[in-house]
C-alpha atoms as a PDB file:
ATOM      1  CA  UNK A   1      16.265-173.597-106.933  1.00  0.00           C
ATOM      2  CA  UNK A   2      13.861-171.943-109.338  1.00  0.00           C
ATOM      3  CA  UNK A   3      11.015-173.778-110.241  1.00  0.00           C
ATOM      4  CA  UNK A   4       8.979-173.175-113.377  1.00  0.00           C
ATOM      5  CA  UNK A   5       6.402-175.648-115.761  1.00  0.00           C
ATOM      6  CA  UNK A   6       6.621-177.094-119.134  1.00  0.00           C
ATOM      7  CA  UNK A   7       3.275-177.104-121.212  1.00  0.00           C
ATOM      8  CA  UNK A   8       3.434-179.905-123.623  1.00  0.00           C
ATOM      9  CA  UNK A   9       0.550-180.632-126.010  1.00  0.00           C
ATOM     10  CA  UNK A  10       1.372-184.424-126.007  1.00  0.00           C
ATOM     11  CA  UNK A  11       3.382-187.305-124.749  1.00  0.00           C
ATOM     12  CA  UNK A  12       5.380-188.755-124.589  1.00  0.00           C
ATOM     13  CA  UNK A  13       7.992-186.207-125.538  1.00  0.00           C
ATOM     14  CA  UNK A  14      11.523-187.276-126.244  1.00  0.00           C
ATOM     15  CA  UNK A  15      13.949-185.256-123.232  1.00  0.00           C
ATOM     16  CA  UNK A  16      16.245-183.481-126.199  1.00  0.00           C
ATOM     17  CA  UNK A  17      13.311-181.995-127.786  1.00  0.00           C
ATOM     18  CA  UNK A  18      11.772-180.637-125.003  1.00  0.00           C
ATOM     19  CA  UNK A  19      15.035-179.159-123.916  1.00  0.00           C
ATOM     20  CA  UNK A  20      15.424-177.606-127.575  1.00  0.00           C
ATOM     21  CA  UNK A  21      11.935-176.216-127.842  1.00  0.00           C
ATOM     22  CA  UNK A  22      12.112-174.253-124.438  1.00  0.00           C
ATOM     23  CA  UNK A  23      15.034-173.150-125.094  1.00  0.00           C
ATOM     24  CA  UNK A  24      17.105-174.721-122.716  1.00  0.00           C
ATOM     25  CA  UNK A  25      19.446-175.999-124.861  1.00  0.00           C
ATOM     26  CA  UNK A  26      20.354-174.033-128.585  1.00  0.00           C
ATOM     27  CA  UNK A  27      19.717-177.007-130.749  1.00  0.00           C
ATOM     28  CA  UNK A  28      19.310-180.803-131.295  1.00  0.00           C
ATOM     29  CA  UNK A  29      22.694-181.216-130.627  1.00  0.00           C
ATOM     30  CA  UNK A  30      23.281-178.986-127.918  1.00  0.00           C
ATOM     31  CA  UNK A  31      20.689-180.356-125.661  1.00  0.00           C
ATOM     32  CA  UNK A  32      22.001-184.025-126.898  1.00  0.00           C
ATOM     33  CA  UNK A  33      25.605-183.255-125.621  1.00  0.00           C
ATOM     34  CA  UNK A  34      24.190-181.644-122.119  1.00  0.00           C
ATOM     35  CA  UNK A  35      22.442-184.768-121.545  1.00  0.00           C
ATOM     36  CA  UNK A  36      25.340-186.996-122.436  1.00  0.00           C
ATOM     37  CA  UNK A  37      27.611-184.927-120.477  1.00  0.00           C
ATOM     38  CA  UNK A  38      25.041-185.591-117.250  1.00  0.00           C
ATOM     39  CA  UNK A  39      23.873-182.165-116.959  1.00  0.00           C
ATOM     40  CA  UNK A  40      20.231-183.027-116.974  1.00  0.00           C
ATOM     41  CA  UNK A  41      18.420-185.210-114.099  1.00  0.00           C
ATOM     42  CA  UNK A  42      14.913-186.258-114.273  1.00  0.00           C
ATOM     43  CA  UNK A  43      12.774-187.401-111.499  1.00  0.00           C
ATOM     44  CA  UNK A  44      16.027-186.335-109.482  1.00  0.00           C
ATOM     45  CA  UNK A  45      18.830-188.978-111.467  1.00  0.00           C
ATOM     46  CA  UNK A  46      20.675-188.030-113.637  1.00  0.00           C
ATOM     47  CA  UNK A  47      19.523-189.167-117.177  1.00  0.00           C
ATOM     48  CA  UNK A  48      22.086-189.829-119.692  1.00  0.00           C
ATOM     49  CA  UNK A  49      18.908-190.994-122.620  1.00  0.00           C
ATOM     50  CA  UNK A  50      18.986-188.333-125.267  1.00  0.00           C
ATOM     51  CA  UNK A  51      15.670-189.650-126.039  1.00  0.00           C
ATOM     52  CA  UNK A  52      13.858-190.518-122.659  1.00  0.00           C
ATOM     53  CA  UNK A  53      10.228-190.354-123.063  1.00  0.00           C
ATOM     54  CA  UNK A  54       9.220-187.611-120.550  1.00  0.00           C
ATOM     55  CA  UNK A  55       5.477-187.463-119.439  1.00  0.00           C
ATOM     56  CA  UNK A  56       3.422-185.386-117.459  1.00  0.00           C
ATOM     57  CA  UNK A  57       4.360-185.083-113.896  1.00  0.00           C
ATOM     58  CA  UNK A  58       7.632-185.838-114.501  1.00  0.00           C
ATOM     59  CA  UNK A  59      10.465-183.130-113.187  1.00  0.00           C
ATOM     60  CA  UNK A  60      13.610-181.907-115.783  1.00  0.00           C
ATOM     61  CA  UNK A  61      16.562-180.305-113.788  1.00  0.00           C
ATOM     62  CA  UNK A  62      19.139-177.656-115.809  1.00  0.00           C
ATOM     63  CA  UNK A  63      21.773-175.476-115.046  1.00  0.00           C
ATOM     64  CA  UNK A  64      20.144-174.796-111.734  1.00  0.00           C
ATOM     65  CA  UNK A  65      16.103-175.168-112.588  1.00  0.00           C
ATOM     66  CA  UNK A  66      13.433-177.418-111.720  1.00  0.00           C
ATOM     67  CA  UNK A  67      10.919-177.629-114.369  1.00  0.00           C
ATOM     68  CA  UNK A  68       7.717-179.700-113.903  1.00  0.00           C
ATOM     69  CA  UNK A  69       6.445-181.005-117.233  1.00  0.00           C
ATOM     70  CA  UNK A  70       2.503-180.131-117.237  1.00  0.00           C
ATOM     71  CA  UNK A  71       0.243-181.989-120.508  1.00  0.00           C
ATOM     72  CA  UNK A  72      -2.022-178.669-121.629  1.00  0.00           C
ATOM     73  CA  UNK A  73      -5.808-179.593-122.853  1.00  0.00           C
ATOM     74  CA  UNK A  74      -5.368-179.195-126.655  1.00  0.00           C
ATOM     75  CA  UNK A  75      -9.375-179.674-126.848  1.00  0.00           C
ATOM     76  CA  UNK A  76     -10.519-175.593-127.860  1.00  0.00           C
END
């Protein structure tokens, strides 16, 4: 399984959004109907909250990636 890291700038951050904003998912919609469907585990389970507040250090499985959510320093 590939394994890559998602930089958020804050958290929590609602699961849909972060799997719109990388791209994971084409829209709003799109990644709310892949996580209703059960395509998306978190921390290994399969999460079926469109808007599960994801943190950093917590791990987002997709269509055959592990992504491990990482909270960037937004201090310059």
């Amino acid at each position: 399984m590939t394994q890559q890291i998602i930089h958020i700038h804050r958290e929590p951050v609602e699961l849909y959004k972060i799997l719109k904003f990388t791209g994971m998912a084409d829209s709003g919609g799109g990644a709310k109907n892949v996580i209703a469907d059960g395509q998306v585990k978190v921390n290994g389970a399969v999460e079926l909250q469109k808007r599960k507040k994801i943190m950093s250090g917590d791990s987002i499985e997709f269509a055959g990636v592990k992504y491990t959510v990482k909270l960037e320093d937004s201090a310059p």
